[in-house]
PDB file of N, CA and C in Angstrom:
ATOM      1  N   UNK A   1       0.836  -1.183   0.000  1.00  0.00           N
ATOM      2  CA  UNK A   1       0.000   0.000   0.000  1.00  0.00           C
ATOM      3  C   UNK A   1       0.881   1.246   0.000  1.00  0.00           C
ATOM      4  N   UNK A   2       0.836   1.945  -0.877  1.00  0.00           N
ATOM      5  CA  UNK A   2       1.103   3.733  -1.324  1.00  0.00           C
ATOM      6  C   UNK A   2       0.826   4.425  -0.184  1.00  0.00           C
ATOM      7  N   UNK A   3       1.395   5.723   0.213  1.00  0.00           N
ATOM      8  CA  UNK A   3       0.770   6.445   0.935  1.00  0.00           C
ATOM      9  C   UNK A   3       1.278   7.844   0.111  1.00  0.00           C
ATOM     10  N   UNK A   4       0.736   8.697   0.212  1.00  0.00           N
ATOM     11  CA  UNK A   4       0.471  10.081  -0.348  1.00  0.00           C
ATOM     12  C   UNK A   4       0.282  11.160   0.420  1.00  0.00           C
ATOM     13  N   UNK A   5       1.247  12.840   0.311  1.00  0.00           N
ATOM     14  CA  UNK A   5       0.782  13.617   1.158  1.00  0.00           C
ATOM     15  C   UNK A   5       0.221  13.966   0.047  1.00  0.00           C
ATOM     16  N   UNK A   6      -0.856  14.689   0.030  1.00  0.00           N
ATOM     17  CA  UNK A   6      -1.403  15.974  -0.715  1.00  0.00           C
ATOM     18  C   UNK A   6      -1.763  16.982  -0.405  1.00  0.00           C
ATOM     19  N   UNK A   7      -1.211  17.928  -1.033  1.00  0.00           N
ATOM     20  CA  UNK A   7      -1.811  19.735  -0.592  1.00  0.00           C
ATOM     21  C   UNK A   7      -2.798  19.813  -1.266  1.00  0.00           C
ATOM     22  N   UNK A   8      -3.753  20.632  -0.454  1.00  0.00           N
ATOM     23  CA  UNK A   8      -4.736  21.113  -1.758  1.00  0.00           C
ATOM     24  C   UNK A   8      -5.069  22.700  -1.443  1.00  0.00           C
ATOM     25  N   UNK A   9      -5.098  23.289  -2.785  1.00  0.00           N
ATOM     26  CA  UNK A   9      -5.111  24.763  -2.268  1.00  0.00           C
ATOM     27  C   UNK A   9      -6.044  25.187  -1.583  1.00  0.00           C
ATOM     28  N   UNK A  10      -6.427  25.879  -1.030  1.00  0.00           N
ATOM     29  CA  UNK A  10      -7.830  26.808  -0.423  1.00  0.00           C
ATOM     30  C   UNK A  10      -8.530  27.019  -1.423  1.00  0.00           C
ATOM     31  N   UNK A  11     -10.158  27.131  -1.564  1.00  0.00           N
ATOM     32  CA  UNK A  11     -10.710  27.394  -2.280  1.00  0.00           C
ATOM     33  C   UNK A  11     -10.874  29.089  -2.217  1.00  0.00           C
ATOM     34  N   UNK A  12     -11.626  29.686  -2.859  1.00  0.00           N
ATOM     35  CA  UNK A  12     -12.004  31.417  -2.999  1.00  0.00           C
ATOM     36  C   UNK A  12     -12.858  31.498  -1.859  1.00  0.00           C
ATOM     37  N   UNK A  13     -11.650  32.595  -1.574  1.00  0.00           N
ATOM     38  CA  UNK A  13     -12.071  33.033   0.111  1.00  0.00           C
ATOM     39  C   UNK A  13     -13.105  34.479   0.042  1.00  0.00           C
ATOM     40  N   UNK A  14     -13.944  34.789   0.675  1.00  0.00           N
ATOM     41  CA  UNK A  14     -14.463  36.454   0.326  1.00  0.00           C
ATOM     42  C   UNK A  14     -14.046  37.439   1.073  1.00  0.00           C
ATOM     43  N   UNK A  15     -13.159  37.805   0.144  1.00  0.00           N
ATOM     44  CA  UNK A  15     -12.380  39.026   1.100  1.00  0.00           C
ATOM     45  C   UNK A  15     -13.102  40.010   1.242  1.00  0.00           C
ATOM     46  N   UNK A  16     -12.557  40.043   2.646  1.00  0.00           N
ATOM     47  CA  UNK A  16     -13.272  41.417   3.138  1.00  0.00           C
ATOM     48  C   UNK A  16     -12.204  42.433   4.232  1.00  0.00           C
ATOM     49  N   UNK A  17     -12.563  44.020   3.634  1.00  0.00           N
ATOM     50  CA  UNK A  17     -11.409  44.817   3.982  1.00  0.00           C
ATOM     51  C   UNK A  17     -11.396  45.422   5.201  1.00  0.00           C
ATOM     52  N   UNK A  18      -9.918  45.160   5.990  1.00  0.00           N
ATOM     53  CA  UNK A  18     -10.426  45.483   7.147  1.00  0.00           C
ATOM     54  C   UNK A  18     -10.291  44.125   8.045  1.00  0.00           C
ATOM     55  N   UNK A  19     -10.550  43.131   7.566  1.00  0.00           N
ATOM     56  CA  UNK A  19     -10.814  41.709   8.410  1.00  0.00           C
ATOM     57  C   UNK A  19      -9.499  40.949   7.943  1.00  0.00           C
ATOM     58  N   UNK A  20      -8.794  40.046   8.994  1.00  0.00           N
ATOM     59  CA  UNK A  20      -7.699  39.723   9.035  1.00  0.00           C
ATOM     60  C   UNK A  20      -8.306  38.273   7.948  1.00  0.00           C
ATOM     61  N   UNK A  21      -6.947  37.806   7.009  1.00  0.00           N
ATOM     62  CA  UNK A  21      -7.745  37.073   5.984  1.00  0.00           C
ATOM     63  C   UNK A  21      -7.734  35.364   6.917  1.00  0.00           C
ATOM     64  N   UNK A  22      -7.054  35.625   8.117  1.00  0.00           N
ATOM     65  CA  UNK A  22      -7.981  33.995   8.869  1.00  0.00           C
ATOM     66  C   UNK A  22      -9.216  34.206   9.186  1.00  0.00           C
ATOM     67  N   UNK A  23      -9.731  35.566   9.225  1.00  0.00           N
ATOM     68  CA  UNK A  23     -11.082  35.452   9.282  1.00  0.00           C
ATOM     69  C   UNK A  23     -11.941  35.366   7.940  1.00  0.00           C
ATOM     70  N   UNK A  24     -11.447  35.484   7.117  1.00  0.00           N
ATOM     71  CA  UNK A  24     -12.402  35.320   6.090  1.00  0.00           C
ATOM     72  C   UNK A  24     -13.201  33.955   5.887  1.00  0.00           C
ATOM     73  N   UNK A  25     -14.463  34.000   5.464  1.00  0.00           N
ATOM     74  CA  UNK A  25     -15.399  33.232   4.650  1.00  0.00           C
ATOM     75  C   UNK A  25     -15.215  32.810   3.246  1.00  0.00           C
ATOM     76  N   UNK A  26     -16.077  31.550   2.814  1.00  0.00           N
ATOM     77  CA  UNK A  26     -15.608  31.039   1.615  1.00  0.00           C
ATOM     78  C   UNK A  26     -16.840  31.741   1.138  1.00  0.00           C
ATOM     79  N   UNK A  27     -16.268  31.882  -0.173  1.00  0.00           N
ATOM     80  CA  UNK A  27     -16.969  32.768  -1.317  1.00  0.00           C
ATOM     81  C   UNK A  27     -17.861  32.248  -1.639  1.00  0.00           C
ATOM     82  N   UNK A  28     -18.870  32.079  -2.443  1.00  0.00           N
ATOM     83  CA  UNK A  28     -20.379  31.476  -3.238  1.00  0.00           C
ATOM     84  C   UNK A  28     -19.102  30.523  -4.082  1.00  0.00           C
ATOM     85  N   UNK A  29     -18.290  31.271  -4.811  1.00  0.00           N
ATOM     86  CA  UNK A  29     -17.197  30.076  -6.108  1.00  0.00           C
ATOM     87  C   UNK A  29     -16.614  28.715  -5.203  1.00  0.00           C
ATOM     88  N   UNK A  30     -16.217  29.600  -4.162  1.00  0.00           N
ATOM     89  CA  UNK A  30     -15.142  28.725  -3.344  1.00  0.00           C
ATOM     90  C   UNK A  30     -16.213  27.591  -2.823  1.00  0.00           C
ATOM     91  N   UNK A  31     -17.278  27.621  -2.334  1.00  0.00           N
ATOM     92  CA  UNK A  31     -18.476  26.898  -2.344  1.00  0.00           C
ATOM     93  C   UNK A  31     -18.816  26.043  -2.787  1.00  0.00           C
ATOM     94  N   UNK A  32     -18.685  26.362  -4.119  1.00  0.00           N
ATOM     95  CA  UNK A  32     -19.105  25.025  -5.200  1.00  0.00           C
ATOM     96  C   UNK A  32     -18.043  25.015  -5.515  1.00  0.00           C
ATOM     97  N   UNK A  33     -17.163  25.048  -5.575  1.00  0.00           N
ATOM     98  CA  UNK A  33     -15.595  24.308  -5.662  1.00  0.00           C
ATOM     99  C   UNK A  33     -15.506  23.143  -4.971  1.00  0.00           C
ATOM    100  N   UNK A  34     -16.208  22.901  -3.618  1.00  0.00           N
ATOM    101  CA  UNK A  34     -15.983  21.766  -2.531  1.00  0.00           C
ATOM    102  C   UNK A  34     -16.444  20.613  -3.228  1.00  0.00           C
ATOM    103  N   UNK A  35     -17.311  20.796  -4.050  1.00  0.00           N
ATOM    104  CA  UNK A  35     -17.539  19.100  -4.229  1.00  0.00           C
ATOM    105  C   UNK A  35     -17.187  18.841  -5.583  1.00  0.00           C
ATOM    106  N   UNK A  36     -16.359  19.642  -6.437  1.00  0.00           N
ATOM    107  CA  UNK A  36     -15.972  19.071  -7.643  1.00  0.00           C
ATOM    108  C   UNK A  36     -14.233  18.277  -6.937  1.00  0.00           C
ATOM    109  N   UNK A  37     -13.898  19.190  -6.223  1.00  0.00           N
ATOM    110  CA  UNK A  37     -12.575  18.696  -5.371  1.00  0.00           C
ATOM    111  C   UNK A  37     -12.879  17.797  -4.321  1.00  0.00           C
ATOM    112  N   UNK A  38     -13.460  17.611  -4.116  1.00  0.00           N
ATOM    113  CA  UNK A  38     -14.014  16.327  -3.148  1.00  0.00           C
ATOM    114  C   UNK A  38     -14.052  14.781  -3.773  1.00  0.00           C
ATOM    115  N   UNK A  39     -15.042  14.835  -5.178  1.00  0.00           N
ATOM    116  CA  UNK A  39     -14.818  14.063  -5.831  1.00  0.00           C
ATOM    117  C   UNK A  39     -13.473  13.422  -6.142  1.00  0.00           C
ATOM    118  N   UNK A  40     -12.937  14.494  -6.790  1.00  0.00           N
ATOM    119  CA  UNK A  40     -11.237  14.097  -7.439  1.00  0.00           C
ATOM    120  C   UNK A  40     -10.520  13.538  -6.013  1.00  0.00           C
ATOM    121  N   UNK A  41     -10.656  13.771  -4.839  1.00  0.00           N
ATOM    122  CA  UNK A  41      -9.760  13.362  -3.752  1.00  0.00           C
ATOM    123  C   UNK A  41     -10.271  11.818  -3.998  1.00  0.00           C
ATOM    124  N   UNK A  42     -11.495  11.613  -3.856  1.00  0.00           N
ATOM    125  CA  UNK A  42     -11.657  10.537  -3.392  1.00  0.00           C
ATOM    126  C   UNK A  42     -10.810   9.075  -4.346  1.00  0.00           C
ATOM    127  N   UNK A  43     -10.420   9.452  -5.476  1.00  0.00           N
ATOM    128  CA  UNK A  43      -9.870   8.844  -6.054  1.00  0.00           C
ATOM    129  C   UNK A  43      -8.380   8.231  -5.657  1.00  0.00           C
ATOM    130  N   UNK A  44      -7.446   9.167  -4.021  1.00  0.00           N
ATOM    131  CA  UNK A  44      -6.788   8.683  -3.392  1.00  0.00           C
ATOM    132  C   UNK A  44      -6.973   8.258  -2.287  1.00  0.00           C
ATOM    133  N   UNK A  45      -8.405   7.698  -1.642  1.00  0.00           N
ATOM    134  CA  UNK A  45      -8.470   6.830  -0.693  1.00  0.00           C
ATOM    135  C   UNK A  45      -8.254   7.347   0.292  1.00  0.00           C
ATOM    136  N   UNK A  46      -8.264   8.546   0.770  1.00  0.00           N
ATOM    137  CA  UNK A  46      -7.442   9.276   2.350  1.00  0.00           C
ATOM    138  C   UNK A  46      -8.154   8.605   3.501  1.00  0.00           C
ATOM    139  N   UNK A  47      -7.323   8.024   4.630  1.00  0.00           N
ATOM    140  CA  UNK A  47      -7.959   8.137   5.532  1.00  0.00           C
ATOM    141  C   UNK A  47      -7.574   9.100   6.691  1.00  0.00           C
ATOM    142  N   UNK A  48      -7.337  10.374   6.402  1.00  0.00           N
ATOM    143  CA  UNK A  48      -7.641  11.412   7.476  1.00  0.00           C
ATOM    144  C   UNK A  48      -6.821  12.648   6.324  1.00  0.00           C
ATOM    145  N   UNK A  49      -7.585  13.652   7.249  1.00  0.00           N
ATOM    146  CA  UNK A  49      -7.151  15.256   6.697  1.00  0.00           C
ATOM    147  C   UNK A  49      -6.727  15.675   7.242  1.00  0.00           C
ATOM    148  N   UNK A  50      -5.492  16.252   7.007  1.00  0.00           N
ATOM    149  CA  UNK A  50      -5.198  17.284   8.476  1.00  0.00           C
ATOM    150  C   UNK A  50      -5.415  18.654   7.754  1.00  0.00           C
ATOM    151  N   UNK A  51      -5.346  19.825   8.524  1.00  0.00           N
ATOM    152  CA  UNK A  51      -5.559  21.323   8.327  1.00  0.00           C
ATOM    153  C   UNK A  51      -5.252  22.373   8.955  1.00  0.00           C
ATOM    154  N   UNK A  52      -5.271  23.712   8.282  1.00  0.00           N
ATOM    155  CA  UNK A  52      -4.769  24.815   9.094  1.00  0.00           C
ATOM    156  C   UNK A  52      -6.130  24.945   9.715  1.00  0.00           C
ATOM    157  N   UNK A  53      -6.216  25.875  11.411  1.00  0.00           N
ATOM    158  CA  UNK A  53      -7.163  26.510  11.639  1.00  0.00           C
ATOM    159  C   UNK A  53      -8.154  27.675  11.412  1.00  0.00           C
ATOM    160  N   UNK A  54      -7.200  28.176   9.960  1.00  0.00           N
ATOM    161  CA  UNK A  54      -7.823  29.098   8.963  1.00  0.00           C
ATOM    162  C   UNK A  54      -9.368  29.213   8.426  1.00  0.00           C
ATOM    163  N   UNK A  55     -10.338  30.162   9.200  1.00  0.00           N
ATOM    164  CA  UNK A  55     -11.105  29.573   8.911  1.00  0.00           C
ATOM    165  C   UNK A  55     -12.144  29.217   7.486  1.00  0.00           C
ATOM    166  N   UNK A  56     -11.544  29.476   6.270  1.00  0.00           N
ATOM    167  CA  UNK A  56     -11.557  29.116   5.091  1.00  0.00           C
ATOM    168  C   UNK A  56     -11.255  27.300   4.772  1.00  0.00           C
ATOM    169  N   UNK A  57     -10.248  27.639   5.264  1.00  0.00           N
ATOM    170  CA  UNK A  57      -9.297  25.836   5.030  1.00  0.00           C
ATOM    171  C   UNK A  57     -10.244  25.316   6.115  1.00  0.00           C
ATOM    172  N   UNK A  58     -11.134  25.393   7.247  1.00  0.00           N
ATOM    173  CA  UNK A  58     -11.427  24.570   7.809  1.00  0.00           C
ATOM    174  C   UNK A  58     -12.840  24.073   7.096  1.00  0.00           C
ATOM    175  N   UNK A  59     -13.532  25.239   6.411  1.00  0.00           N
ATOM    176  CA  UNK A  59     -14.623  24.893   5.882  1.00  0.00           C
ATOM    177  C   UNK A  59     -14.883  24.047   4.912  1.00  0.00           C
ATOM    178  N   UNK A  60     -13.320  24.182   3.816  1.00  0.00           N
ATOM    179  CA  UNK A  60     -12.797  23.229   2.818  1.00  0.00           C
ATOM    180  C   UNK A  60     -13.008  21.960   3.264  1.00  0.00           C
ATOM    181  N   UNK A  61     -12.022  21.939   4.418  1.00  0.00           N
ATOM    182  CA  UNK A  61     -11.399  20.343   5.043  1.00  0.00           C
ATOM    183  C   UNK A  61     -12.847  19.825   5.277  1.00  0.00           C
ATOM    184  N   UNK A  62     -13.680  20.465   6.553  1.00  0.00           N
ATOM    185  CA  UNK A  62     -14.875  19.640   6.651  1.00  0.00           C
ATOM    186  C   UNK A  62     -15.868  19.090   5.633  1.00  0.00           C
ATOM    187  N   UNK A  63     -15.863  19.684   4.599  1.00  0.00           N
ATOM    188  CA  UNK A  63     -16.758  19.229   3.411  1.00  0.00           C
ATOM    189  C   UNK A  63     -16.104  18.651   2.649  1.00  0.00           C
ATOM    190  N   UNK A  64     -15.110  18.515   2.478  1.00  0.00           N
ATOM    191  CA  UNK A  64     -14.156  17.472   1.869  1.00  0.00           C
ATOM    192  C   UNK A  64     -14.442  16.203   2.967  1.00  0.00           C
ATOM    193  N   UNK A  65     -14.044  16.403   3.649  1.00  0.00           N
ATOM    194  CA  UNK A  65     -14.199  15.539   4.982  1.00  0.00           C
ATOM    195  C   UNK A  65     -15.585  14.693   4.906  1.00  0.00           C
ATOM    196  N   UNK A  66     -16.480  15.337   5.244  1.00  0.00           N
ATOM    197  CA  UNK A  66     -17.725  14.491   5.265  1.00  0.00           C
ATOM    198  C   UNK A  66     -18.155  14.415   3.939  1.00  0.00           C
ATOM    199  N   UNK A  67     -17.832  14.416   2.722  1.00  0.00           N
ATOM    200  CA  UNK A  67     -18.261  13.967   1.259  1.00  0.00           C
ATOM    201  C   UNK A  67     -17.537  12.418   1.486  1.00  0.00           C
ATOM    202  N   UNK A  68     -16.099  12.251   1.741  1.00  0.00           N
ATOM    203  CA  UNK A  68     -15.386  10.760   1.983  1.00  0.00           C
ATOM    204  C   UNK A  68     -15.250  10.190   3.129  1.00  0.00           C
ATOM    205  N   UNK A  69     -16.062  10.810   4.033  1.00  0.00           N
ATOM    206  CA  UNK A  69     -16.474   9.802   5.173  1.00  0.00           C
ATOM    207  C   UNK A  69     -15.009   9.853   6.143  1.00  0.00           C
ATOM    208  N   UNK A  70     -14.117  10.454   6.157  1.00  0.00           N
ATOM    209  CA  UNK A  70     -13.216  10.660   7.374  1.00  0.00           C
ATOM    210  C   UNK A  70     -12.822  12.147   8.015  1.00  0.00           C
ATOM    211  N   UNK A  71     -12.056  11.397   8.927  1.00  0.00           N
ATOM    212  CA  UNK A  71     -11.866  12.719  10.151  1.00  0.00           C
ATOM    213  C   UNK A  71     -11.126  14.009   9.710  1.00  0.00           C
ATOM    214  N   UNK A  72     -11.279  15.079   9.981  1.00  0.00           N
ATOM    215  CA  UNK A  72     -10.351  16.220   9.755  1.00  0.00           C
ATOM    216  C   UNK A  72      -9.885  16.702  10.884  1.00  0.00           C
ATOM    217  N   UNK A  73      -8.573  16.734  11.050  1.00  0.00           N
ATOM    218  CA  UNK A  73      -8.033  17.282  12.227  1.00  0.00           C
ATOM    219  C   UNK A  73      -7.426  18.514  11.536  1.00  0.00           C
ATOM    220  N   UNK A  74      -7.430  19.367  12.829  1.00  0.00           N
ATOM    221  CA  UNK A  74      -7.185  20.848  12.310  1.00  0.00           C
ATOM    222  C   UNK A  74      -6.230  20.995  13.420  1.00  0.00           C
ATOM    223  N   UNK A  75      -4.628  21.719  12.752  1.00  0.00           N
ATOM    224  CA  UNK A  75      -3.646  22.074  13.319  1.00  0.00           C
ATOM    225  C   UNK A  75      -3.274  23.471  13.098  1.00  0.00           C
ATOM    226  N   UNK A  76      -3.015  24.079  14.559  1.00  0.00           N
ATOM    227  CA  UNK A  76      -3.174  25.071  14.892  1.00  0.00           C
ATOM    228  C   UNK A  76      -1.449  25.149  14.197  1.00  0.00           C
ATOM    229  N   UNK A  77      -0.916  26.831  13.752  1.00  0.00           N
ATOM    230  CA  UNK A  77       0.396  26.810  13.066  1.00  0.00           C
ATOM    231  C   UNK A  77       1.041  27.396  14.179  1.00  0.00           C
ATOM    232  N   UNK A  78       2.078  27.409  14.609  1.00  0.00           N
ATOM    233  CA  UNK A  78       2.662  27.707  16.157  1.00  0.00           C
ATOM    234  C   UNK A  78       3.724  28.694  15.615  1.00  0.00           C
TER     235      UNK A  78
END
């Protein structure tokens, strides 16, 4: 058995000015981005996600996450 890291970029975040960009929200695009990239993951079998606590990347990870049925752990960057 293979094992694989993979990055995957952040989807489109909605910036907003003024707000630090870990606070930003995912965009309406970045949105429906989650499950065309969800799909394509599943084609490497992951069993776990890890993630920044960004809260963009966390919204990614979880819907990535529950489309293939495993855990997302979210790591805080020190």
């Amino acid at each position: 058995m293979s094992r694989s890291l993979i990055f995957i970029k952040p989807s489109m975040p909605a910036r907003e000015p003024g707000v630090p960009s870990r606070e930003w929200r995912l965009s309406d695009v970045g949105r429906a981005q989650c499950l065309p990239r969800a799909e394509r993951f599943t084609l490497y079998q992951p069993v776990v996600v890890a993630a920044r606590t960004s809260s963009v990347v966390v919204i990614v990870a979880n819907s990535l996450c529950r489309f293939i049925s495993v855990m997302a752990w979210m790591v805080s960057a020190a």
